[in-house]
Protein backbone atom coordinates (compact mmCIF):
# COMPACT_ATOMS: atom_id res chain seq x y z
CA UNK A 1 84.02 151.61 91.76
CA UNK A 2 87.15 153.48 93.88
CA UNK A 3 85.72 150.56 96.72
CA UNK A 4 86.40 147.82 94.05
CA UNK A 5 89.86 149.01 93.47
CA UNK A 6 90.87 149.45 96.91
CA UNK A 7 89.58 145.80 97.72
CA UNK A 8 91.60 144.46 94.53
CA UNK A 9 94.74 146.82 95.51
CA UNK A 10 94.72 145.17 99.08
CA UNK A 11 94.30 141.81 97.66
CA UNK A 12 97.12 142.08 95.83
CA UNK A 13 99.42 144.00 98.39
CA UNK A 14 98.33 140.78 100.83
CA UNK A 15 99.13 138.38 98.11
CA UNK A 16 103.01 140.28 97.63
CA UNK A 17 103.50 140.51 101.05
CA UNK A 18 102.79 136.39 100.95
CA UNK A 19 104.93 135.52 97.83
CA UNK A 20 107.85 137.90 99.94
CA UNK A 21 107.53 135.23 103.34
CA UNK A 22 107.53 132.21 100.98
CA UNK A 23 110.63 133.41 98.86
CA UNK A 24 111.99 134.57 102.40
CA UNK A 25 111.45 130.93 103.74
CA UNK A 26 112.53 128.94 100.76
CA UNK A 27 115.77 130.95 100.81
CA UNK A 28 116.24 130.09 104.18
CA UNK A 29 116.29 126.81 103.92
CA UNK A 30 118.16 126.86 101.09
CA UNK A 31 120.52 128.73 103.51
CA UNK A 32 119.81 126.37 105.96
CA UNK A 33 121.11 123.34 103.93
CA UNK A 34 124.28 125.13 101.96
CA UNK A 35 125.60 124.61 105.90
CA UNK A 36 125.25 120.26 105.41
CA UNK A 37 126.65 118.70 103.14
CA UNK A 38 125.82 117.80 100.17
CA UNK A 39 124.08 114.42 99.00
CA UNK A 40 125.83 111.81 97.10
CA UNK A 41 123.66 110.17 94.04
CA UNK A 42 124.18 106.44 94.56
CA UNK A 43 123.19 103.87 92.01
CA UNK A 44 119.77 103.36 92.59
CA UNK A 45 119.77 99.56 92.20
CA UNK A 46 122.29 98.70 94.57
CA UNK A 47 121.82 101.27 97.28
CA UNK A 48 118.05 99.74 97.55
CA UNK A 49 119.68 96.09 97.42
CA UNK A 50 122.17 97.46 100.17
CA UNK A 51 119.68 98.80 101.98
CA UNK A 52 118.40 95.04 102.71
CA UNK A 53 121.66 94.32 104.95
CA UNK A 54 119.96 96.52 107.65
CA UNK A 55 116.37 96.54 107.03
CA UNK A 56 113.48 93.76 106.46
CA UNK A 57 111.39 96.22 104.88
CA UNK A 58 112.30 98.70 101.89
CA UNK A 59 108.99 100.77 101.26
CA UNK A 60 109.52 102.61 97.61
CA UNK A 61 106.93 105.03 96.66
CA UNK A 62 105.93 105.05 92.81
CA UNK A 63 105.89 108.98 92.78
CA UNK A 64 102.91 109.73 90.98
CA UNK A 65 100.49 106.97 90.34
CA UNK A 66 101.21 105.85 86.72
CA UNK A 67 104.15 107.88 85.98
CA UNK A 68 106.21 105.79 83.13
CA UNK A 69 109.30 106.18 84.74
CA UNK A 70 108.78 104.61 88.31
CA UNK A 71 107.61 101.85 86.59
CA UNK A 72 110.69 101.47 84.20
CA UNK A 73 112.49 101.87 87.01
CA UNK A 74 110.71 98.76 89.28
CA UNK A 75 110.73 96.48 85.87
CA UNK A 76 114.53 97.06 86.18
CA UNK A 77 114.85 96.63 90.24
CA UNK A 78 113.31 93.19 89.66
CA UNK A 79 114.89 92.72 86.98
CA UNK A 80 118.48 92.44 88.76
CA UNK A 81 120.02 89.19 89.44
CA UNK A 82 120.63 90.53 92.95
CA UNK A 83 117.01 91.27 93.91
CA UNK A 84 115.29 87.92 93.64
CA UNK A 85 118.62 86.38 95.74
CA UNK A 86 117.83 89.34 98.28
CA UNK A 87 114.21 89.90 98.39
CA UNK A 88 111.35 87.45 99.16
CA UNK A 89 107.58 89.49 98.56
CA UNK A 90 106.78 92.40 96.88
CA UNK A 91 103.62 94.38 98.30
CA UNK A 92 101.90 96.30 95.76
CA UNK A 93 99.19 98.80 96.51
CA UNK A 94 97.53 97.97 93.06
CA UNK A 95 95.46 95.41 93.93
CA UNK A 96 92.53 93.53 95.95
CA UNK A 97 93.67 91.23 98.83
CA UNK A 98 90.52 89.35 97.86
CA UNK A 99 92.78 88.03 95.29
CA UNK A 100 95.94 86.91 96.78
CA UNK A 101 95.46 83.08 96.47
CA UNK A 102 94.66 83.84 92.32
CA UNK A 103 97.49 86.63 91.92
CA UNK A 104 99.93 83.20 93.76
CA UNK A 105 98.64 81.18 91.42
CA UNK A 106 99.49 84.30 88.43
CA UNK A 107 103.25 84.52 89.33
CA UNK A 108 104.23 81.46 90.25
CA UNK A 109 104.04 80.51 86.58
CA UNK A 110 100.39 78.71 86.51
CA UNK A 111 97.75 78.70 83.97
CA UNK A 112 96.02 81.47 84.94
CA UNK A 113 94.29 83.92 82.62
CA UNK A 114 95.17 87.67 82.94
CA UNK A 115 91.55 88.38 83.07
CA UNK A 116 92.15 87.52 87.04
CA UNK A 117 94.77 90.04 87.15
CA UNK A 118 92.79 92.53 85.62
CA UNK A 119 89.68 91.93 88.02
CA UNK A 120 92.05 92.24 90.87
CA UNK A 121 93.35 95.54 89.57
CA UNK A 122 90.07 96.97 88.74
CA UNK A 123 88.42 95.59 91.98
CA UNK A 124 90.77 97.20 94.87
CA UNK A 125 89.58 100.27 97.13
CA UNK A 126 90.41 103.22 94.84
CA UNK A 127 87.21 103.73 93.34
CA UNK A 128 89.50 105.84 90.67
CA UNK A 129 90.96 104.13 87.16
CA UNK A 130 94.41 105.09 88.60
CA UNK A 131 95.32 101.16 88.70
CA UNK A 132 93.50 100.87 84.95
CA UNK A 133 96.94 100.91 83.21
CA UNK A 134 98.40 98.82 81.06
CA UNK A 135 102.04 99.38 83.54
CA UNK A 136 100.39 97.42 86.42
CA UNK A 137 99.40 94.31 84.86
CA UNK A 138 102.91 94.37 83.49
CA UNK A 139 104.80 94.93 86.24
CA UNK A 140 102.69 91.51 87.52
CA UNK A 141 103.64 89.52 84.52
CA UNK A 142 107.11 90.51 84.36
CA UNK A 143 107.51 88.96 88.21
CA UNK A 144 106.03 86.00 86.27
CA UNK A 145 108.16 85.72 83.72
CA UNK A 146 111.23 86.29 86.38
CA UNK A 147 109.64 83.39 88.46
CA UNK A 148 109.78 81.01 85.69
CA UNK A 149 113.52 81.20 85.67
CA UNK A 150 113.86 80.87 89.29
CA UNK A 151 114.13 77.77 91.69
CA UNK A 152 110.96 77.31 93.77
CA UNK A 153 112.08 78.10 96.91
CA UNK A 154 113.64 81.62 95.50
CA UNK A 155 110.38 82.69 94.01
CA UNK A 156 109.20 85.83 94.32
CA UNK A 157 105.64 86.52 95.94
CA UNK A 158 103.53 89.47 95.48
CA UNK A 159 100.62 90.56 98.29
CA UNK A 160 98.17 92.09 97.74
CA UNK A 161 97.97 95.20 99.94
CA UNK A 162 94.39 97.16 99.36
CA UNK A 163 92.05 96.18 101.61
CA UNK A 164 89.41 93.10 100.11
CA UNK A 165 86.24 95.49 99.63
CA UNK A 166 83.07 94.08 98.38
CA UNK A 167 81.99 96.66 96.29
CA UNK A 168 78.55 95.85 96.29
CA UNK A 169 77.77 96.79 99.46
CA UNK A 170 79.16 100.35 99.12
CA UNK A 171 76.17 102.60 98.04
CA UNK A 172 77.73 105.58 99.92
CA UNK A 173 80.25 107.33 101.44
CA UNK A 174 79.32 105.81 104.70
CA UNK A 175 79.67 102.51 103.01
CA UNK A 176 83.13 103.03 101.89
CA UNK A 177 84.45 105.13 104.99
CA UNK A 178 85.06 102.04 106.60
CA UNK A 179 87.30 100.17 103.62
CA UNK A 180 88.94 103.43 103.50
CA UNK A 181 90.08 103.99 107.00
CA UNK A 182 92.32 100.39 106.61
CA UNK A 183 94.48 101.13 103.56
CA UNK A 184 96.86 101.64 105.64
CA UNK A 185 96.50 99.22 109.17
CA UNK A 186 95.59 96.52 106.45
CA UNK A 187 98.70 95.80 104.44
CA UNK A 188 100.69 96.69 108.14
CA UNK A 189 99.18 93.32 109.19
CA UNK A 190 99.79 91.51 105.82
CA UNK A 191 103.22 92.43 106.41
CA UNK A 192 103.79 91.74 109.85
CA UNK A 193 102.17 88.29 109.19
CA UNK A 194 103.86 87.30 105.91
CA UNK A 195 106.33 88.92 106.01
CA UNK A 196 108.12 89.81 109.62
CA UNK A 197 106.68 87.09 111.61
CA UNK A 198 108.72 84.54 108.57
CA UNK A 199 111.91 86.18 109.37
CA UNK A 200 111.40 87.59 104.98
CA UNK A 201 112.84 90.76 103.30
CA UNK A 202 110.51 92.65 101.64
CA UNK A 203 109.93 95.82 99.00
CA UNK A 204 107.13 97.58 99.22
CA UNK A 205 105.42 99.77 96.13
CA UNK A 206 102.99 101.88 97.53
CA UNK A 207 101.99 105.87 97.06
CA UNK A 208 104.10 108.42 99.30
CA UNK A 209 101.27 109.31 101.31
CA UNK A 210 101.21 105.90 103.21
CA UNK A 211 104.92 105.84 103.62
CA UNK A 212 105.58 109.64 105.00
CA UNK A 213 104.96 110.83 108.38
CA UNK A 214 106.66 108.10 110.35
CA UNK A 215 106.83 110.10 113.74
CA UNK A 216 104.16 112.04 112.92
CA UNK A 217 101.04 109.61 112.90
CA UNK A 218 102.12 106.97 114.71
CA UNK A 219 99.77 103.68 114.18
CA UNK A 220 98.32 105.42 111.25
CA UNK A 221 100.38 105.64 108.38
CA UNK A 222 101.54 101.94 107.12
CA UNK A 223 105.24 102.68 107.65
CA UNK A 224 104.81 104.47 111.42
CA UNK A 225 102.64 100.88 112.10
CA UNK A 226 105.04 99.08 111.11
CA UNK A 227 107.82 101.01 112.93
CA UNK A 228 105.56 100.86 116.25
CA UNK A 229 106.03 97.17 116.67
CA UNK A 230 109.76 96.83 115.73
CA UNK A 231 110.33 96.53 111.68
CA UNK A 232 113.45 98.39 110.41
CA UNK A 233 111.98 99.92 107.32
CA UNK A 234 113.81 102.00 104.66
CA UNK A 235 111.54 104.92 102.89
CA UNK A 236 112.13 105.88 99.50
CA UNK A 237 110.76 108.97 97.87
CA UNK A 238 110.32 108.72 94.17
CA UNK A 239 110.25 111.97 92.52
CA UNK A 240 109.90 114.32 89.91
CA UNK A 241 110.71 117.71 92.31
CA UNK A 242 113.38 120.02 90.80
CA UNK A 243 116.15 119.31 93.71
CA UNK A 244 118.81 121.52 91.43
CA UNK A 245 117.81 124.76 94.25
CA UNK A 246 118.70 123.22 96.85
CA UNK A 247 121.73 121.34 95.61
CA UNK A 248 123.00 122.62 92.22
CA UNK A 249 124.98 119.46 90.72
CA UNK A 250 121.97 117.04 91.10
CA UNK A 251 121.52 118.54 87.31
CA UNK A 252 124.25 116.82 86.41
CA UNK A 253 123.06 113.28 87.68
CA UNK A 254 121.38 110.70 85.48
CA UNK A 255 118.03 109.97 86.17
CA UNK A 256 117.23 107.72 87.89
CA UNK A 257 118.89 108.71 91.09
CA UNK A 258 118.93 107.90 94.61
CA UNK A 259 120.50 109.89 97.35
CA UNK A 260 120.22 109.35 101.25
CA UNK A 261 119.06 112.87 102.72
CA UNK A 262 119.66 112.61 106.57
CA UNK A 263 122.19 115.53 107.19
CA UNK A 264 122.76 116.25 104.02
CA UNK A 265 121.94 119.58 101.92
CA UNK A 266 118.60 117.41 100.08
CA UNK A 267 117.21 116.74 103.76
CA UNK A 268 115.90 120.37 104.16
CA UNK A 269 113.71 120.39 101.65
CA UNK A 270 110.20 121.58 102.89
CA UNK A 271 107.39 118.67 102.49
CA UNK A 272 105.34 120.85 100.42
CA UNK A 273 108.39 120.97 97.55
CA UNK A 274 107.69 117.44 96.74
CA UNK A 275 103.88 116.90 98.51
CA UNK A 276 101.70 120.25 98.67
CA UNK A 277 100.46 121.11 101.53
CA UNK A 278 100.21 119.47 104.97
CA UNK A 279 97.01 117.49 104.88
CA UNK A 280 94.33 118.10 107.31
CA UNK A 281 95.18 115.84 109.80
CA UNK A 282 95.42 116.33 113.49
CA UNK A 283 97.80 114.09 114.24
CA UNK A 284 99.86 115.30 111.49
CA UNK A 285 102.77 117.37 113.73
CA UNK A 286 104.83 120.13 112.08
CA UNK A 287 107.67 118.02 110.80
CA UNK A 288 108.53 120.34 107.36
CA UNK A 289 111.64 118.39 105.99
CA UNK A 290 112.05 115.54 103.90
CA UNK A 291 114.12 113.85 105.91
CA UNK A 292 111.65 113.60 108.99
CA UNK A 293 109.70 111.43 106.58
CA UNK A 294 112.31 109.27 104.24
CA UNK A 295 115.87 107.81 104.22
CA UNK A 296 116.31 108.62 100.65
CA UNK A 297 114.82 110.49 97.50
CA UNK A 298 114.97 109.03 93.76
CA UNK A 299 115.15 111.39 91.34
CA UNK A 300 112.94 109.88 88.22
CA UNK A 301 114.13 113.12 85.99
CA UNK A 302 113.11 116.89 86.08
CA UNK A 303 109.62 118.11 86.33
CA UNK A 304 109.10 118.42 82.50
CA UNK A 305 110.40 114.13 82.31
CA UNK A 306 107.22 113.29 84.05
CA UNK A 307 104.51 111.09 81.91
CA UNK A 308 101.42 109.26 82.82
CA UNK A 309 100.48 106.22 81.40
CA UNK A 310 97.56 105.98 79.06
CA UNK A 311 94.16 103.83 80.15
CA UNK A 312 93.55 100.46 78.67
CA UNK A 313 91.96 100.26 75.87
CA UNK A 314 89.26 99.38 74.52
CA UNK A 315 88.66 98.05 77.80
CA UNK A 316 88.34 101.73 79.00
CA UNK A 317 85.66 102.46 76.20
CA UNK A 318 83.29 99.07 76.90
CA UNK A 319 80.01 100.17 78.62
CA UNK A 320 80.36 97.48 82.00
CA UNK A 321 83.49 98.99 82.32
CA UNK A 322 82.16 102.56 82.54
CA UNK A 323 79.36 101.92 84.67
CA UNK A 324 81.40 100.13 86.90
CA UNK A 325 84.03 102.84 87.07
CA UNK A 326 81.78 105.97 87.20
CA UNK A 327 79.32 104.14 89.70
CA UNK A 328 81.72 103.20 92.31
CA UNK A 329 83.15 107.14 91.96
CA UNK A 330 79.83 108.53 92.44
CA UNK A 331 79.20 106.17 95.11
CA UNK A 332 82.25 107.48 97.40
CA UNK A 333 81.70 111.40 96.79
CA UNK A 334 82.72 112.48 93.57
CA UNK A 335 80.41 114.08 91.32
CA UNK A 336 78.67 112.81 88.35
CA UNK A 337 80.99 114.68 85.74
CA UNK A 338 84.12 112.28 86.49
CA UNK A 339 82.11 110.62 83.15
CA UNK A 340 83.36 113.44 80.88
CA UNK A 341 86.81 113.12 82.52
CA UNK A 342 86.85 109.30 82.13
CA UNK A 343 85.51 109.59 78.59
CA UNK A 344 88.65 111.93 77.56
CA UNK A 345 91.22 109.84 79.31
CA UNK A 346 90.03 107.19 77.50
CA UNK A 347 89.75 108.87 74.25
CA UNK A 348 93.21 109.95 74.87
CA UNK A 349 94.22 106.15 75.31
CA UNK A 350 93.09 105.65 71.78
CA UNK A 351 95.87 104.58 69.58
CA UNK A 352 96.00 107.33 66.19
């Protein structure tokens, strides 16, 4: 028994002397930044509309997938006067290229039936129901409803970035590896093609993880491919991180937020603050600070302000659904309980 306490005693002296070097580091760069200056919040609107004079390409991450307030805060981006007279294409990560000519058809206004849309959705490479929310297929209609008021030749388009997997051939891991290893090189090319070879301006809506690490992973991540063969792009963080420790009066700013971070008392924030840890990845180098991966953060509110979107339903509770959803999981790695966890997000979804 005195051997079991000294191993637990040790454990915990280890795990102290630990919490001591992380405190000791986050008050260093704390430290570090009270030297810079301090960000400005800038309306997030018009600094992303600005941000168009000098780039082709702004790349906007949703912050987490589903979150209610990214999307509020898109809806209202397009939503400006200014963006459609701006902007040209949207690329979305929500979606199946292998739908592109029926998602044209969608927004430019014809009669097509949002059961395409929700194929399209439900059919890209995330074998996950992250895109099964009833926020996507707006966010699609409302660019409709925008183009319908618009001249032709100001209408916006919307590619379809996830690579066009054909999900019946994926049995295994194996199968999907290879689908997987373009979901970033693929929508590069789309935009390079549609985009930057047209002489077009356009925002991208895509997860953080395929717009950080610009120096780091050169040809890999979609933004460092794109800045390898000459686009200008302009990286936006959208976030929930508490930012007040490292710059007190962002408390005091509305949400949403934007504020550039180069220089600035917001740029030293470590990676992990607002990503976790470093992933895995040998060509990810040691770059700790948010500004060695974006030009700007928007704040979306405090920690607590965060929400998820519920599933669709019923369309979460029908049994082709299901077996589509859990079989393509299973397929790629995960194991066979993601049922239970679908099952409660859908009964959460239920209206009362």
């Amino acid at each position: 028994m005195s051997g079991i306490i000294a191993t637990v005693m040790a454990r915990v002296r280890v795990a102290t002397v630990v919490a001591s070097m992380v405190a000791l580091s986050m008050t260093g760069m704390a430290g570090q930044g009270a030297t810079r200056p301090p960000a400005v919040r800038l309306d997030p609107v018009s600094a992303i509309l600005d941000a168009f004079t000098t780039h082709e390409v702004v790349a906007l991450s949703e912050g987490p997938h589903g979150n209610t307030a990214g999307h509020a805060f898109r809806l209202a981006l397009v939503r400006d006067p200014r963006f459609a007279a701006t902007v040209n294409d949207i690329i979305v990560e929500s979606g199946s290229a292998r739908y592109q000519q029926e998602i044209d058809a969608y927004v430019r206004g014809d009669s097509t039936s949002d059961d395409v849309l929700r194929e399209a959705l439900e059919n890209s490479a995330v074998a996950t129901p992250v895109w099964d929310r009833p926020i996507f297929p707006e966010f699609f209609r409302a660019v409709r409803a925008l183009n319908r008021t618009l001249p032709a030749a100001r209408r916006l388009r919307v590619l379809m970035g996830d690579p066009p997997i054909e999900w019946a051939t994926v049995k295994t891991f194996d199968d999907y590896r290879p689908w997987l290893r373009q979901r970033d090189s693929y929508p590069a090319g789309i935009i390079q093609r549609e985009v930057l070879a047209r002489n077009r301006r356009a925002l991208i809506v895509y997860g953080d993880g395929h717009l950080q690490a610009r120096s780091e992973r050169p040809g890999r991540a979609m933004v460092a491919i794109l800045e390898t063969n000459g686009a200008r792009v302009f990286a936006v963080s959208s976030t929930f991180a508490d930012l007040t420790s490292f710059q007190s009066d962002v408390a005091s700013w509305p949400a949403p937020s934007l504020a550039l971070v180069k220089g600035t008392r917001l740029g030293v924030i470590p990676y992990e603050d607002l990503f976790g840890p470093q992933p895995p990845d040998p060509f990810f180098k040691t770059h700790p600070n948010v500004e060695d991966h974006f030009d700007a953060v928007l704040s979306l509110g405090p920690p607590a302000a965060m929400q998820l979107a519920p599933l669709s339903y019923p369309r979460c509770a029908e049994p082709d659904y299901i077996a589509l959803r859990v079989g393509r999981m299973v397929a790629t790695g995960m194991p066979a309980t993601v049922s239970e966890r679908l099952a409660r997000d859908c009964a959460a979804a239920k209206p009362q």
